[in-house]
Every structure is written in C-alpha cells, then in structure tokens.
N, C-alpha and C. Protein backbone atom coordinates (compact mmCIF):
# COMPACT_ATOMS: atom_id res chain seq x y z
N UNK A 1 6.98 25.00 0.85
CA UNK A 1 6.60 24.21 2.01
C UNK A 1 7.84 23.60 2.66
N UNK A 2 7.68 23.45 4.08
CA UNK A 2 9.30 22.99 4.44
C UNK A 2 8.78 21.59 4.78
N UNK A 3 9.62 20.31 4.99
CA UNK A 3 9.80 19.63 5.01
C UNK A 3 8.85 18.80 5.73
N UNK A 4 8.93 19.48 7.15
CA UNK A 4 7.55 19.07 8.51
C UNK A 4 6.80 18.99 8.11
N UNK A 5 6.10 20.23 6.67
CA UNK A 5 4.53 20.26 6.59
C UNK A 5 3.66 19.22 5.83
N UNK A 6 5.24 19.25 4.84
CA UNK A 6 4.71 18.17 3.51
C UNK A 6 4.97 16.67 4.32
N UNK A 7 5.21 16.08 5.21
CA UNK A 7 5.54 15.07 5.98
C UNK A 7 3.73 15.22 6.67
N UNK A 8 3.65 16.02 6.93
CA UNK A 8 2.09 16.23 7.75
C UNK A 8 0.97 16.30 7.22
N UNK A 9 1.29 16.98 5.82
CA UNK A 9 -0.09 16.59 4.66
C UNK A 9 -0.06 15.15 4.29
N UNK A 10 1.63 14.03 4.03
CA UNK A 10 1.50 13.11 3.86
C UNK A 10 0.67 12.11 4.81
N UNK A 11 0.56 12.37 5.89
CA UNK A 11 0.03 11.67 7.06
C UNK A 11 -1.33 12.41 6.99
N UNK A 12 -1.52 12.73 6.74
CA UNK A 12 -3.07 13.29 6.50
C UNK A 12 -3.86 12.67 5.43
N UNK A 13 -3.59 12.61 4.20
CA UNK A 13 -3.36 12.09 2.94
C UNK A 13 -3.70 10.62 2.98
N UNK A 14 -2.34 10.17 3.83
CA UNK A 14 -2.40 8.62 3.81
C UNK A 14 -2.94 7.73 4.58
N UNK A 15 -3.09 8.26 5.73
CA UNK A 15 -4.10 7.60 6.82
C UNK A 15 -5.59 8.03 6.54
N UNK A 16 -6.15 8.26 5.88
CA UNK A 16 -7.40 8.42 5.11
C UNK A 16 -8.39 7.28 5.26
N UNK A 17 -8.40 7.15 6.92
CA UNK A 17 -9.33 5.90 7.35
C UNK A 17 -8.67 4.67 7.37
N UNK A 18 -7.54 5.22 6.51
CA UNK A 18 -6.77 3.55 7.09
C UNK A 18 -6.07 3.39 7.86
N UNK A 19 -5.26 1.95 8.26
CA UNK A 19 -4.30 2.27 9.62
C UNK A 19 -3.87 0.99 9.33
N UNK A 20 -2.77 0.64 10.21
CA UNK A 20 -2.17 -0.84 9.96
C UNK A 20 -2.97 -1.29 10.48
N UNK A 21 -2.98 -3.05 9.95
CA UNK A 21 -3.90 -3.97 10.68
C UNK A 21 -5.43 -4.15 10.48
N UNK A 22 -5.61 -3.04 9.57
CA UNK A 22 -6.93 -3.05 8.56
C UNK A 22 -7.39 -4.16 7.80
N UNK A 23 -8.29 -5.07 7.46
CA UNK A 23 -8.31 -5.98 6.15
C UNK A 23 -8.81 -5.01 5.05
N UNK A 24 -8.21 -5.15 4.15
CA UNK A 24 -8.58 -4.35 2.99
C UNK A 24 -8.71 -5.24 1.29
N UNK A 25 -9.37 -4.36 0.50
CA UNK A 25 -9.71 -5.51 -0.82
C UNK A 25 -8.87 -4.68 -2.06
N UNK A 26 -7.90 -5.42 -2.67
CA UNK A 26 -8.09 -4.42 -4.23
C UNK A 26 -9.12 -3.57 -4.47
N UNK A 27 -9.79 -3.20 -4.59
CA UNK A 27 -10.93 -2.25 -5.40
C UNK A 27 -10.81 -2.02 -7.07
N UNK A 28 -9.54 -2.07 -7.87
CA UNK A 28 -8.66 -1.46 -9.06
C UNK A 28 -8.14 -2.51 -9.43
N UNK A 29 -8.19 -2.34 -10.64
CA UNK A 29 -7.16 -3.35 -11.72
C UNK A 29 -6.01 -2.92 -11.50
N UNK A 30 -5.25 -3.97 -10.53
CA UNK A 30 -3.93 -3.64 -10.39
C UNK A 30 -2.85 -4.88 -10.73
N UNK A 31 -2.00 -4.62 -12.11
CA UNK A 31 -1.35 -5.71 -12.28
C UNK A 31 0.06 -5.70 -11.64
N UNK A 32 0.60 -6.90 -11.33
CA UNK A 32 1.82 -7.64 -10.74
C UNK A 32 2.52 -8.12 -11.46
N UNK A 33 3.61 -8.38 -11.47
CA UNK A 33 4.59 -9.48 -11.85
C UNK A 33 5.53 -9.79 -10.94
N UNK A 34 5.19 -9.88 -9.34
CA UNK A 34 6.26 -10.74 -8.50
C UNK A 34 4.87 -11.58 -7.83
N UNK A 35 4.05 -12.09 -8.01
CA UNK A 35 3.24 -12.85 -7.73
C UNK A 35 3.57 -14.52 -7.37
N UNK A 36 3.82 -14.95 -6.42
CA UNK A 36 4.33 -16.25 -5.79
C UNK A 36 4.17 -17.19 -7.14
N UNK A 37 2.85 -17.38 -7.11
CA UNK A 37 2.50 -18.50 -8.08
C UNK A 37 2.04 -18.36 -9.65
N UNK A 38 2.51 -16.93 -9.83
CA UNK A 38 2.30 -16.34 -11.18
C UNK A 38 3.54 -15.97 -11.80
N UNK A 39 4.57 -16.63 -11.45
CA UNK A 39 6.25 -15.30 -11.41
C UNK A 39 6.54 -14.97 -12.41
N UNK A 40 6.79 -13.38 -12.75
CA UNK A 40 7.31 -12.84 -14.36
C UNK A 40 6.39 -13.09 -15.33
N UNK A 41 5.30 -13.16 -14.75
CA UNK A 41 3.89 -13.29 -15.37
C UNK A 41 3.20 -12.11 -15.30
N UNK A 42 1.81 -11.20 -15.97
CA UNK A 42 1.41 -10.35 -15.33
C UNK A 42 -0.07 -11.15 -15.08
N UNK A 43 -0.21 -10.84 -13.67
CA UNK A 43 -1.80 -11.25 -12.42
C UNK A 43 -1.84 -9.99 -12.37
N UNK A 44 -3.32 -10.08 -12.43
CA UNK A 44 -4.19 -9.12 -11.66
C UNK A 44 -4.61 -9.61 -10.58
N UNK A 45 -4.50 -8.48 -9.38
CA UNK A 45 -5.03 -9.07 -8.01
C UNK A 45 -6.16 -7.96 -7.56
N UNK A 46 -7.17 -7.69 -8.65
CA UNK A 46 -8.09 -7.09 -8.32
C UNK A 46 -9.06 -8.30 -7.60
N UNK A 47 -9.57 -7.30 -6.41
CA UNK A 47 -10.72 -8.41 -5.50
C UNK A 47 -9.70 -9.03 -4.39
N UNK A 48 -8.66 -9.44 -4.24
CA UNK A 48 -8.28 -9.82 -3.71
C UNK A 48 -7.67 -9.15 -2.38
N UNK A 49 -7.50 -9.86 -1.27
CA UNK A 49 -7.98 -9.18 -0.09
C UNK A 49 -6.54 -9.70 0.97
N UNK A 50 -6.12 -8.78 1.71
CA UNK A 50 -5.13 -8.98 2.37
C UNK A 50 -4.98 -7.97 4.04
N UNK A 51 -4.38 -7.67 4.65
CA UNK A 51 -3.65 -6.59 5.70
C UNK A 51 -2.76 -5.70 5.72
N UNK A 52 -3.02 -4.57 5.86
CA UNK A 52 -2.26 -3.27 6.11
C UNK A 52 -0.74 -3.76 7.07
N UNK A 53 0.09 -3.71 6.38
CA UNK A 53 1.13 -4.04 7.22
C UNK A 53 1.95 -2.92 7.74
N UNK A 54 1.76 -2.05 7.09
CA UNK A 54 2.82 -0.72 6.95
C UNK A 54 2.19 0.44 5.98
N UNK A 55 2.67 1.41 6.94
CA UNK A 55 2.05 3.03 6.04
C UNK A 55 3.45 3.49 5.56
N UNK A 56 3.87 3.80 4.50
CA UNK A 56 5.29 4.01 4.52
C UNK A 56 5.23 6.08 4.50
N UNK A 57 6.08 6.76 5.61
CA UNK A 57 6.28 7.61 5.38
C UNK A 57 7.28 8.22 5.98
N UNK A 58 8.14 7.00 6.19
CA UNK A 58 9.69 7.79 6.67
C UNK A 58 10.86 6.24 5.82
N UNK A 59 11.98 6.61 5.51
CA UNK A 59 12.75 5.46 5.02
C UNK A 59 14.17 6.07 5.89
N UNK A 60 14.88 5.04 6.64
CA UNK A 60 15.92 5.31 7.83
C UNK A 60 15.79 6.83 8.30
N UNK A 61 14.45 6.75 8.76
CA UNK A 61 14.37 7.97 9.88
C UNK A 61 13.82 9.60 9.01
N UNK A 62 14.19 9.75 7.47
CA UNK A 62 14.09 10.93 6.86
C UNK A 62 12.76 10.45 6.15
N UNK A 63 11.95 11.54 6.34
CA UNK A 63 10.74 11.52 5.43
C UNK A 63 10.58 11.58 4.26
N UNK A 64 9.89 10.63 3.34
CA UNK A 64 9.39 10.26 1.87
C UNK A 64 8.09 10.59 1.71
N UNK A 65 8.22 10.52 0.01
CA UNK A 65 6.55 10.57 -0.34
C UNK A 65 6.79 9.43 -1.38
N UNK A 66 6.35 8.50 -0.30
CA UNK A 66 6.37 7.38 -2.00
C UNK A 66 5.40 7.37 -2.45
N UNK A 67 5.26 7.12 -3.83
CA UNK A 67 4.28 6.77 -4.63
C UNK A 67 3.43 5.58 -4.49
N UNK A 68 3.79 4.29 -3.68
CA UNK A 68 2.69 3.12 -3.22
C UNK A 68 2.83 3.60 -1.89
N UNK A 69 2.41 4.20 -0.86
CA UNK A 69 3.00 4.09 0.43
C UNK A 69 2.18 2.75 1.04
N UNK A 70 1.16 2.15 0.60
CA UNK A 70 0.22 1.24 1.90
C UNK A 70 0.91 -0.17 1.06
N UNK A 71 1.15 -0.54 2.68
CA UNK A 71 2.24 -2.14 2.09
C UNK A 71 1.05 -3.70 2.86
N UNK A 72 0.82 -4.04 1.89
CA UNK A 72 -0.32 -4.75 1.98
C UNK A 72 0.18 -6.45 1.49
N UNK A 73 0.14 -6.79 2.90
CA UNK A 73 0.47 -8.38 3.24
C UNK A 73 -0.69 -9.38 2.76
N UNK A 74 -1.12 -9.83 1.89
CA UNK A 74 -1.82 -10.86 1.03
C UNK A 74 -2.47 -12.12 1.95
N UNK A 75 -0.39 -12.95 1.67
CA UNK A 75 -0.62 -14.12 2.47
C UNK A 75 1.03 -14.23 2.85
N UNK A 76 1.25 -15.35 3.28
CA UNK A 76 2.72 -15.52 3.37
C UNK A 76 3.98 -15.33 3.10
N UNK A 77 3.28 -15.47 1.69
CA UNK A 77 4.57 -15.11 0.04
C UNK A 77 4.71 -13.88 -0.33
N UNK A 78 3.52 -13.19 0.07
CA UNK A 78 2.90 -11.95 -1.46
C UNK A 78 2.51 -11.14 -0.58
N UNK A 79 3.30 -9.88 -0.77
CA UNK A 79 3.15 -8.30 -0.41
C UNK A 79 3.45 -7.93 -1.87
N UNK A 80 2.70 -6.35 -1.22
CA UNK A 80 2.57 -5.34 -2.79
C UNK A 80 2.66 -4.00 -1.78
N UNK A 81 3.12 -3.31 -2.58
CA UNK A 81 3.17 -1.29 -2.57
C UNK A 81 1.96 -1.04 -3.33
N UNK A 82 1.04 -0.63 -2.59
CA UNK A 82 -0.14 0.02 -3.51
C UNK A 82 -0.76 1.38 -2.96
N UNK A 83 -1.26 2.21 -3.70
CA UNK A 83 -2.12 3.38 -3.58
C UNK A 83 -3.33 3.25 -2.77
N UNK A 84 -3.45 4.36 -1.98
CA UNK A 84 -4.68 4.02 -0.87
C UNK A 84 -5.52 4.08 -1.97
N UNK A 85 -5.79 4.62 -2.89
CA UNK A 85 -7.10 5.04 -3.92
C UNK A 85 -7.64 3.39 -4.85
N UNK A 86 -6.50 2.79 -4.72
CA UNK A 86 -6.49 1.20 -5.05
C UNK A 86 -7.10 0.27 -4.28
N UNK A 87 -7.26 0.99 -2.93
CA UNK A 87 -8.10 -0.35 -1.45
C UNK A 87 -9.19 0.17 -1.09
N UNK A 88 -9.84 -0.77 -0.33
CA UNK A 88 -10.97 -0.21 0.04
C UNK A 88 -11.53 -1.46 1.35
N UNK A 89 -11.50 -0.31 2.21
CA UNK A 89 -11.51 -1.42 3.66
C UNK A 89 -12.84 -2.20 4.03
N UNK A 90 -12.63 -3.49 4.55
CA UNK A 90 -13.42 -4.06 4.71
C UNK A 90 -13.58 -4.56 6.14
C-alpha cells in the first residue's frame, strides 16, 4: 500500500462518526497516571465525559498512524490520547 492509501483508510477508520467538537463518554476501563488531581497515581476515567479536540493523523505535515489518535479535552487540566473503540458519543 503506498502511503496516500493507508493515510485514507486512516481517515476512514478514524472518523467513524466522530469529528472534533463531539461530546463523548469513556465507554472502557481506561487507566491514567497524568490525571490533575490523581498524579502518578493510577484513575480510571471510565464514564467520564469530555470533547473531541483533535483527530490526530498527520504530525508536522507527514502522515501517522498513531495508536490513540482521538485527543479528548476533559476539562482544563486533563487531556488523554485514546482509541475511538474506547468513546462513545453522546
């Protein structure tokens, strides 16, 4: 596969009903340890509910496949990299 295509399945893949600016919920036991008010602790922030801030599928201009691509703004303090298969929009 050259480069374009797998960049085009990623966007296929990852926008899977979602989009920035979505509210979305954990759905998954997903544990943390940079948690504002938990730090170097492990939280679970299953249930907990935040905004699509970012789809990640380019890093300075060249295309990635990251492994968390949906960057999900909480509250003020607290963003996370998580798996679309981890959210579930609300």
């Amino acid at each position: 596969m050259t480069v374009e295509i797998v960049v085009e399945v990623q966007k296929l893949d990852i926008n899977n009903g979602m989009k920035i600016g979505d509210r979305v919920r954990v759905k998954e036991s997903v544990v943390v340890y940079h948690h504002p008010e938990h730090r170097n602790q492990a939280f679970d922030i299953k249930g907990t509910e935040g905004e699509i801030s970012a789809i990640v599928t380019q890093w300075e201009g060249r295309p990635v496949s990251a492994n968390f691509p949906v960057l999900v703004k909480f509250d003020k303090r607290f963003k996370a990299h998580l798996r679309e298969g981890e959210l579930e929009v609300i």
